[in-house]
N, C-alpha and C. Protein backbone atom coordinates (compact mmCIF):
# COMPACT_ATOMS: atom_id res chain seq x y z
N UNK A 1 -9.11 -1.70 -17.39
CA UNK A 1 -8.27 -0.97 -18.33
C UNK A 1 -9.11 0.11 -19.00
N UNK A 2 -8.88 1.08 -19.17
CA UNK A 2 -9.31 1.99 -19.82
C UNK A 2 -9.71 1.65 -21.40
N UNK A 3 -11.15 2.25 -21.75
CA UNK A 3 -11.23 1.63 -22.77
C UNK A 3 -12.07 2.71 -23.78
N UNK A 4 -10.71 3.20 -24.97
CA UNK A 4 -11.20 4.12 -25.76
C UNK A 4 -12.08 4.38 -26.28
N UNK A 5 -13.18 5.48 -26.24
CA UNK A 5 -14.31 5.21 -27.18
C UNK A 5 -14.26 6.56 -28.40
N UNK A 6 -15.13 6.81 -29.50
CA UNK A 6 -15.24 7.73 -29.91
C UNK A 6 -16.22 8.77 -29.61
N UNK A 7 -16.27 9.83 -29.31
CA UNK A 7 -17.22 10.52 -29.03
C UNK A 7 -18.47 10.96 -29.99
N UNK A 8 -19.40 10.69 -29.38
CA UNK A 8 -20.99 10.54 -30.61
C UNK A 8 -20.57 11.02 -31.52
N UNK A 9 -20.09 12.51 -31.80
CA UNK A 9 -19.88 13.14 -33.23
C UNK A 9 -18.44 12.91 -33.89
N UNK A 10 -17.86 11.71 -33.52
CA UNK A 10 -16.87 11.68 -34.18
C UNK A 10 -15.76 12.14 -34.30
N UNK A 11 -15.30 13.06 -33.60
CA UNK A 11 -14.50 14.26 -33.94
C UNK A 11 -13.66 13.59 -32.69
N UNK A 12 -13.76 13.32 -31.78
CA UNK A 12 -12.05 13.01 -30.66
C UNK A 12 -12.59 11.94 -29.91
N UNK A 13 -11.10 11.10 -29.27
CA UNK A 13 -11.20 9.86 -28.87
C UNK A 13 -11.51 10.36 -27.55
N UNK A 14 -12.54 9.61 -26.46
CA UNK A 14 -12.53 9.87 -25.25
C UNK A 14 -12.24 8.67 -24.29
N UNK A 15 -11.41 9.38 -23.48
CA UNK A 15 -10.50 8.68 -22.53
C UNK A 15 -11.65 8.29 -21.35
N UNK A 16 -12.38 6.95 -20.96
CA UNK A 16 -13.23 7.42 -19.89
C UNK A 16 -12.70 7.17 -18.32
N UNK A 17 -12.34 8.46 -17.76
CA UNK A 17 -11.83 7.85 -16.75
C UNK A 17 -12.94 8.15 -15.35
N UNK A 18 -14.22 8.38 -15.74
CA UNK A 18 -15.34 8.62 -14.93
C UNK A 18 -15.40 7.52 -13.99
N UNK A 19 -15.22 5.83 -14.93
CA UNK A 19 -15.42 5.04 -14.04
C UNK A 19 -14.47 4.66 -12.66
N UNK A 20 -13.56 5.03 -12.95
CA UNK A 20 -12.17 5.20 -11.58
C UNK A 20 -12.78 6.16 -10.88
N UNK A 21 -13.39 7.62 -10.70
CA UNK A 21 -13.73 8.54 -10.47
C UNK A 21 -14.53 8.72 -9.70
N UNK A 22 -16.04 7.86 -9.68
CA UNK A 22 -16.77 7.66 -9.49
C UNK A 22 -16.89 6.53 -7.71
N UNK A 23 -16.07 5.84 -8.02
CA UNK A 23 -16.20 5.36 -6.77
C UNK A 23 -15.20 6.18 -5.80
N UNK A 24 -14.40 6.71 -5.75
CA UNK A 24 -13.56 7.56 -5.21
C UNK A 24 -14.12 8.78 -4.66
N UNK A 25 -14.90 9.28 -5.13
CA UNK A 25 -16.22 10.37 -5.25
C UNK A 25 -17.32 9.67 -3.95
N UNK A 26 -17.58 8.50 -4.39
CA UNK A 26 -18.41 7.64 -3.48
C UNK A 26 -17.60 7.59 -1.79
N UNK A 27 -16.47 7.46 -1.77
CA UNK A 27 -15.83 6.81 -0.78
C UNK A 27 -15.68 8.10 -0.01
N UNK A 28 -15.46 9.44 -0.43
CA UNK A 28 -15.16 10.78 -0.22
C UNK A 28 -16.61 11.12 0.75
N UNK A 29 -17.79 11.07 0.32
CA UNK A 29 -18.84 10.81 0.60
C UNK A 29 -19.39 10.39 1.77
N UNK A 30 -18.45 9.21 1.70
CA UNK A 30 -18.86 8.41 2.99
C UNK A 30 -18.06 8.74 4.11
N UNK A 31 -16.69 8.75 3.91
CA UNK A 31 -15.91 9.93 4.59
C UNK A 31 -16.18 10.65 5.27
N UNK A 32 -16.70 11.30 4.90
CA UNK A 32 -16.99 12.86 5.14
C UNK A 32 -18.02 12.52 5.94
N UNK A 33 -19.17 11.75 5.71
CA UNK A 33 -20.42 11.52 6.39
C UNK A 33 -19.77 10.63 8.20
N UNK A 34 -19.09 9.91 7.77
CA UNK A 34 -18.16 9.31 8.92
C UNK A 34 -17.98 10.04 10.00
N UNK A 35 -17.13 11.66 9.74
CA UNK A 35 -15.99 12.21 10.28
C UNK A 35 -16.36 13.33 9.48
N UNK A 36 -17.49 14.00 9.61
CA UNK A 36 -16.90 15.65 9.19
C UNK A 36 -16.19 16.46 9.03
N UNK A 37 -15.76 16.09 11.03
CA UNK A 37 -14.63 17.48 11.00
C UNK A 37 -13.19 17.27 10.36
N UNK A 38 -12.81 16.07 10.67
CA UNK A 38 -11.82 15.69 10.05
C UNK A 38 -11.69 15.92 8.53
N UNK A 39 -12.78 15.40 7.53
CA UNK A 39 -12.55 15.57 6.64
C UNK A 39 -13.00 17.01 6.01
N UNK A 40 -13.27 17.46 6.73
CA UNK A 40 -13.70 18.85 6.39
C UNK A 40 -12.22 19.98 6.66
N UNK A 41 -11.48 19.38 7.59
CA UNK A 41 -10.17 20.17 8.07
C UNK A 41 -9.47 19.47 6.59
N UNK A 42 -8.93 18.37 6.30
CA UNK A 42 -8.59 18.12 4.99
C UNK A 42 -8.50 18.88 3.81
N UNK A 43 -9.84 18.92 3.43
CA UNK A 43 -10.12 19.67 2.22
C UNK A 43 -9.88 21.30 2.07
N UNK A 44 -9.92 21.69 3.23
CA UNK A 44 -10.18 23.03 3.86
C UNK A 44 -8.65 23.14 3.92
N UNK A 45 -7.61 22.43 4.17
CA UNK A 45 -6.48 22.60 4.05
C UNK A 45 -6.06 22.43 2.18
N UNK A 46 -6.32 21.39 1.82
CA UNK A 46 -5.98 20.58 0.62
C UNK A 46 -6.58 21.84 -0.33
N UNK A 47 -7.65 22.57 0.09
CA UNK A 47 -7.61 23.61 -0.51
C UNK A 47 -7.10 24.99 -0.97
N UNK A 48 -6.80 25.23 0.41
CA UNK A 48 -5.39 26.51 0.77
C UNK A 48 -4.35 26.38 -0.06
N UNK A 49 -4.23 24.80 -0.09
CA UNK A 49 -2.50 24.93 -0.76
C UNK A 49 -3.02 24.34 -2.10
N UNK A 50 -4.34 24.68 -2.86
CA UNK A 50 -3.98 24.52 -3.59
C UNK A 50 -4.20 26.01 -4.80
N UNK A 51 -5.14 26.88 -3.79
CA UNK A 51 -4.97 27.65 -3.85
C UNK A 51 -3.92 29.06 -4.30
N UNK A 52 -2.65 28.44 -3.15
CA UNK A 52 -1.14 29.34 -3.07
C UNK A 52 -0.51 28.59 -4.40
N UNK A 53 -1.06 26.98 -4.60
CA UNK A 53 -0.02 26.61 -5.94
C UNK A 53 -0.73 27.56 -7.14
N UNK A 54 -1.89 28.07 -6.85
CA UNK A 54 -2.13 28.27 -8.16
C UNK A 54 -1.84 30.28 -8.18
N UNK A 55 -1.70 30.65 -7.46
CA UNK A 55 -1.24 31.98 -7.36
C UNK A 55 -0.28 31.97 -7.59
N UNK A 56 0.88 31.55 -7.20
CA UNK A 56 2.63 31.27 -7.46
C UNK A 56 2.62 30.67 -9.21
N UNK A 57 1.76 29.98 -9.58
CA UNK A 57 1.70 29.29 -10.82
C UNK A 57 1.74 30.85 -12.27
N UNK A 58 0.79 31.73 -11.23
CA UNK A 58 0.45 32.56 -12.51
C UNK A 58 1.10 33.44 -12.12
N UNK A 59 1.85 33.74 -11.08
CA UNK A 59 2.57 35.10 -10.54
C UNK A 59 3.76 35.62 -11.56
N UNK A 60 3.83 36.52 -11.98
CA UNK A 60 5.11 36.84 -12.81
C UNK A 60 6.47 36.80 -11.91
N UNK A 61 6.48 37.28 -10.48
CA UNK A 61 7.36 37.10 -9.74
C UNK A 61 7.73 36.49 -8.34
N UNK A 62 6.84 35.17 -8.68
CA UNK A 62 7.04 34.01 -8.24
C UNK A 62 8.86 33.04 -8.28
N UNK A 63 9.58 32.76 -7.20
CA UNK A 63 10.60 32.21 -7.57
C UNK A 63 10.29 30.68 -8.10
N UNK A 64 11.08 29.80 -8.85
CA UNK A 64 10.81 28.49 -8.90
C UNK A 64 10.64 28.07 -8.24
N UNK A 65 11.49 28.25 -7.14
CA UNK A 65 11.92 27.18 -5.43
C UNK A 65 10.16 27.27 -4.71
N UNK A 66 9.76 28.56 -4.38
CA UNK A 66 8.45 29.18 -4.53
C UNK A 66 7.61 27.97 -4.82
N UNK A 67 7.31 27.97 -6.45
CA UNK A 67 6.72 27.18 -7.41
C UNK A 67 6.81 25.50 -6.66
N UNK A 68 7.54 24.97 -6.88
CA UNK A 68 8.06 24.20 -6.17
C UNK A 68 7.78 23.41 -4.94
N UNK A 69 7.87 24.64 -3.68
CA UNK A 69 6.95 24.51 -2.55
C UNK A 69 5.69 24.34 -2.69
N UNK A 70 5.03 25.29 -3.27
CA UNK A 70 3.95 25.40 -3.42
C UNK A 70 2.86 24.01 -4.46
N UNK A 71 3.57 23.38 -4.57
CA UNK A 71 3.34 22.40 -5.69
C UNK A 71 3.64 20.82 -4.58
N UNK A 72 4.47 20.89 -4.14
CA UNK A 72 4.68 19.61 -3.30
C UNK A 72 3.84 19.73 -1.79
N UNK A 73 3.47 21.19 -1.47
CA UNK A 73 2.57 20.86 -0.58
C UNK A 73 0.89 20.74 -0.89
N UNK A 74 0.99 21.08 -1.97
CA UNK A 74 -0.49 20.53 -2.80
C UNK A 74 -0.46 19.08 -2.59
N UNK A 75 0.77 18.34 -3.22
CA UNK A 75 0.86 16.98 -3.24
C UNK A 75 0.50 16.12 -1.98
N UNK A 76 1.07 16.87 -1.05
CA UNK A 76 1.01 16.47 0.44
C UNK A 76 -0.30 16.36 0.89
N UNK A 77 -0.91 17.51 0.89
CA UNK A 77 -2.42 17.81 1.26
C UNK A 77 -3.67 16.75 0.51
N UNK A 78 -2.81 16.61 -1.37
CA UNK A 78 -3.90 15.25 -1.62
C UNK A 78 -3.43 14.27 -1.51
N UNK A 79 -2.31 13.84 -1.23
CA UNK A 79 -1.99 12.51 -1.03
C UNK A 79 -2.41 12.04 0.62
N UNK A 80 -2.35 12.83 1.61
CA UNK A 80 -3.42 12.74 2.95
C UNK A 80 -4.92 12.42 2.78
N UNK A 81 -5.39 13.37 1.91
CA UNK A 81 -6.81 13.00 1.34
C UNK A 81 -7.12 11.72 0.68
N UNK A 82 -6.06 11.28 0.04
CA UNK A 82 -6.22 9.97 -0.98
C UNK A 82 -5.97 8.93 0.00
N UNK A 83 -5.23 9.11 1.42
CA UNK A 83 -4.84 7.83 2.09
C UNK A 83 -5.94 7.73 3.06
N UNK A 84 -6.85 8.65 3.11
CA UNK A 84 -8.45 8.05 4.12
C UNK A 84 -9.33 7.40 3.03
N UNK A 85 -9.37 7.57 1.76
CA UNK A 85 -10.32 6.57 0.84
C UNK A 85 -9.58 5.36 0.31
N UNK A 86 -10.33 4.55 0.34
CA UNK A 86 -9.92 3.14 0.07
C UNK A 86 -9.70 3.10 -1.58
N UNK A 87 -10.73 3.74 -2.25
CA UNK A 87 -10.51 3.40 -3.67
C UNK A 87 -9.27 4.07 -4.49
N UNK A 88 -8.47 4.92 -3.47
CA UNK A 88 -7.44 5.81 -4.35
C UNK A 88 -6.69 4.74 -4.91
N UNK A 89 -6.65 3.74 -4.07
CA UNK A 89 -5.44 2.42 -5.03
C UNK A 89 -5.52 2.04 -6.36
N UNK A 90 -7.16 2.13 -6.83
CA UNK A 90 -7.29 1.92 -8.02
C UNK A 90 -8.12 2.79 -9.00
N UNK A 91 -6.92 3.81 -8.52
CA UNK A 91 -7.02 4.88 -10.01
C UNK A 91 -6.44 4.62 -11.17
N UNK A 92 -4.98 4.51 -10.69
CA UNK A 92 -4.11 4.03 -11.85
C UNK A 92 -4.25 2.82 -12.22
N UNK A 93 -4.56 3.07 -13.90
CA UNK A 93 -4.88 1.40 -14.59
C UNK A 93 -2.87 0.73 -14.70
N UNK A 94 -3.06 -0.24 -14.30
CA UNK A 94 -1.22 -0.66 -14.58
C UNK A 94 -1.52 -1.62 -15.26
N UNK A 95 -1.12 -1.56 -16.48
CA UNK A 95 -1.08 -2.03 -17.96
C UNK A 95 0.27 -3.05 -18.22
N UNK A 96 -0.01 -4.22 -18.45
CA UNK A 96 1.29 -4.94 -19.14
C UNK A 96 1.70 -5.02 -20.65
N UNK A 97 2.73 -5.31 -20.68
CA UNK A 97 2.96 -5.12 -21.87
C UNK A 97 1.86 -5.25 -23.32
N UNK A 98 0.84 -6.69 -22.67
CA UNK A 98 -0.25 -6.50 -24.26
C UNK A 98 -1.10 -5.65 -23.88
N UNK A 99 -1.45 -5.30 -22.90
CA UNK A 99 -2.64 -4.46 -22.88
C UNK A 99 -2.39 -3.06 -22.84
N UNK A 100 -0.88 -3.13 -23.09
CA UNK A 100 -0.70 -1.21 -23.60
C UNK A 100 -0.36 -1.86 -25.14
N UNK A 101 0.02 -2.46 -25.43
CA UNK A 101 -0.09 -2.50 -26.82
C UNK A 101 -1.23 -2.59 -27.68
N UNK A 102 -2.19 -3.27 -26.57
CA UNK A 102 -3.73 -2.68 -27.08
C UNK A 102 -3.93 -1.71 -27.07
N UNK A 103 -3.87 -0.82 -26.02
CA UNK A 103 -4.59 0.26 -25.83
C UNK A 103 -3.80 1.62 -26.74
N UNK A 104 -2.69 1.16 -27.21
CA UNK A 104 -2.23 1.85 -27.89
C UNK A 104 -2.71 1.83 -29.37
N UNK A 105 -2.92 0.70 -29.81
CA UNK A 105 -3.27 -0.09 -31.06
C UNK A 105 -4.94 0.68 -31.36
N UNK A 106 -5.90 0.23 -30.48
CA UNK A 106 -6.88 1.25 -30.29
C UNK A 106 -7.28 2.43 -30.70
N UNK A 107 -5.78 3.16 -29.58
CA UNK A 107 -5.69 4.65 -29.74
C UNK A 107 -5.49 4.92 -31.56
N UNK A 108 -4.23 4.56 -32.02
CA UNK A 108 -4.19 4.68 -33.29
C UNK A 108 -5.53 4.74 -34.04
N UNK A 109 -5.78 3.35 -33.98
CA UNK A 109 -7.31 2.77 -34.75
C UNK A 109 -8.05 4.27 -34.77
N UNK A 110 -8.40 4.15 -33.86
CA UNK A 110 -9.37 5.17 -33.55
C UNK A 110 -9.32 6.76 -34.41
N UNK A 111 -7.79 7.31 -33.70
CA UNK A 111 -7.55 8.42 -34.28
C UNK A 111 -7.27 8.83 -36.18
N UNK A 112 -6.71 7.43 -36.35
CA UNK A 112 -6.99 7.34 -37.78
C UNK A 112 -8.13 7.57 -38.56
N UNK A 113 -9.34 6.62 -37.81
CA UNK A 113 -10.76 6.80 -38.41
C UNK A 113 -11.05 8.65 -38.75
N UNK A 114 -10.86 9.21 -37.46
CA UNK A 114 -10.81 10.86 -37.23
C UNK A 114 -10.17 11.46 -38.33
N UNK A 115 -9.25 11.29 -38.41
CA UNK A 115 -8.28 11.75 -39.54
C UNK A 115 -9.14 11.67 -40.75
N UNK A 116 -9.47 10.54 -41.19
CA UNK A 116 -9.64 9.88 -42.72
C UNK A 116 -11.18 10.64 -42.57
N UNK A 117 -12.17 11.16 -41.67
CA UNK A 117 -13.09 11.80 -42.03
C UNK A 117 -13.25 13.21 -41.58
N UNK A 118 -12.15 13.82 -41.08
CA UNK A 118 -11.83 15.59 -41.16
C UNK A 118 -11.19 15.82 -42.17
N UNK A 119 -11.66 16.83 -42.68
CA UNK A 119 -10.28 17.28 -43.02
C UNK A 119 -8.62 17.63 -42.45
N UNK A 120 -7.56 17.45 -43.38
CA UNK A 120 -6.33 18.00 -42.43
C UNK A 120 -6.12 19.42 -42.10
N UNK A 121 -6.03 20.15 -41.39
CA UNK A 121 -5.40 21.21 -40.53
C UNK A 121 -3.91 21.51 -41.48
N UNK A 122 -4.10 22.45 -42.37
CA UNK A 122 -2.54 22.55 -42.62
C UNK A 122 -1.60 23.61 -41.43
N UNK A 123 -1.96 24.56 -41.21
CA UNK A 123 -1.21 25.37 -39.84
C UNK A 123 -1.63 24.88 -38.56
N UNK A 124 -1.63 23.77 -38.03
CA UNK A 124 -1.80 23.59 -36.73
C UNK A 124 -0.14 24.26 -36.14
N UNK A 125 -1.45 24.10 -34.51
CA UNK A 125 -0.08 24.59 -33.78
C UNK A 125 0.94 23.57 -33.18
């Protein structure tokens, strides 16, 4: 489960999700060392489109449908990438009911402490 910490100076809660990250990173690695070309055609694709999502993203005259495409074949390209590593299964933490009520409980905790030693922001955005 993910487990909130405060960051040295106090100032914001950090989410660590390095440790999910990290072996996934590892497995990519080995991958690749496996099967070059393969995974080298992957990325080399997974990159292109993610590329076009991000041109269509900032384009002023980009259609949605456009947007859209360009966004679900990103999805496509990493969800291919995520199904040759073994660790993609456990990225997502799946939380039951007490342990999001912890981690929520936490979160509060935490952000409160923050609060009670900044000052408040009267014009935030």
């Amino acid at each position: 489960m993910i487990r909130p910490t405060l960051t040295a100076d106090g100032t914001a809660v950090r989410l660590p999700v390095t440790l999910a990250v990290s072996p996934l990173l590892d497995e990519l690695a080995l991958a690749y060392a496996e099967d070059p070309d393969m995974l080298g055609r992957l990325l080399t694709q997974h990159a292109a489109s993610v590329l076009s999502l991000g041109h269509v993203v900032v384009s002023d005259d980009a259609a949605d449908w456009e947007r859209a495409m360009r966004a679900a074949e990103a999805d496509g390209t990493r969800d291919a990438l995520l199904e040759t590593l073994e660790a993609a299964d456990r990225l997502d933490d799946l939380l039951d009911a007490d342990d999001a009520i912890a981690l929520a409980t936490s979160l509060t905790k935490q952000a409160a402490a923050i609060r009670h030693r900044t000052p408040a922001q009267e014009n935030r955005p």
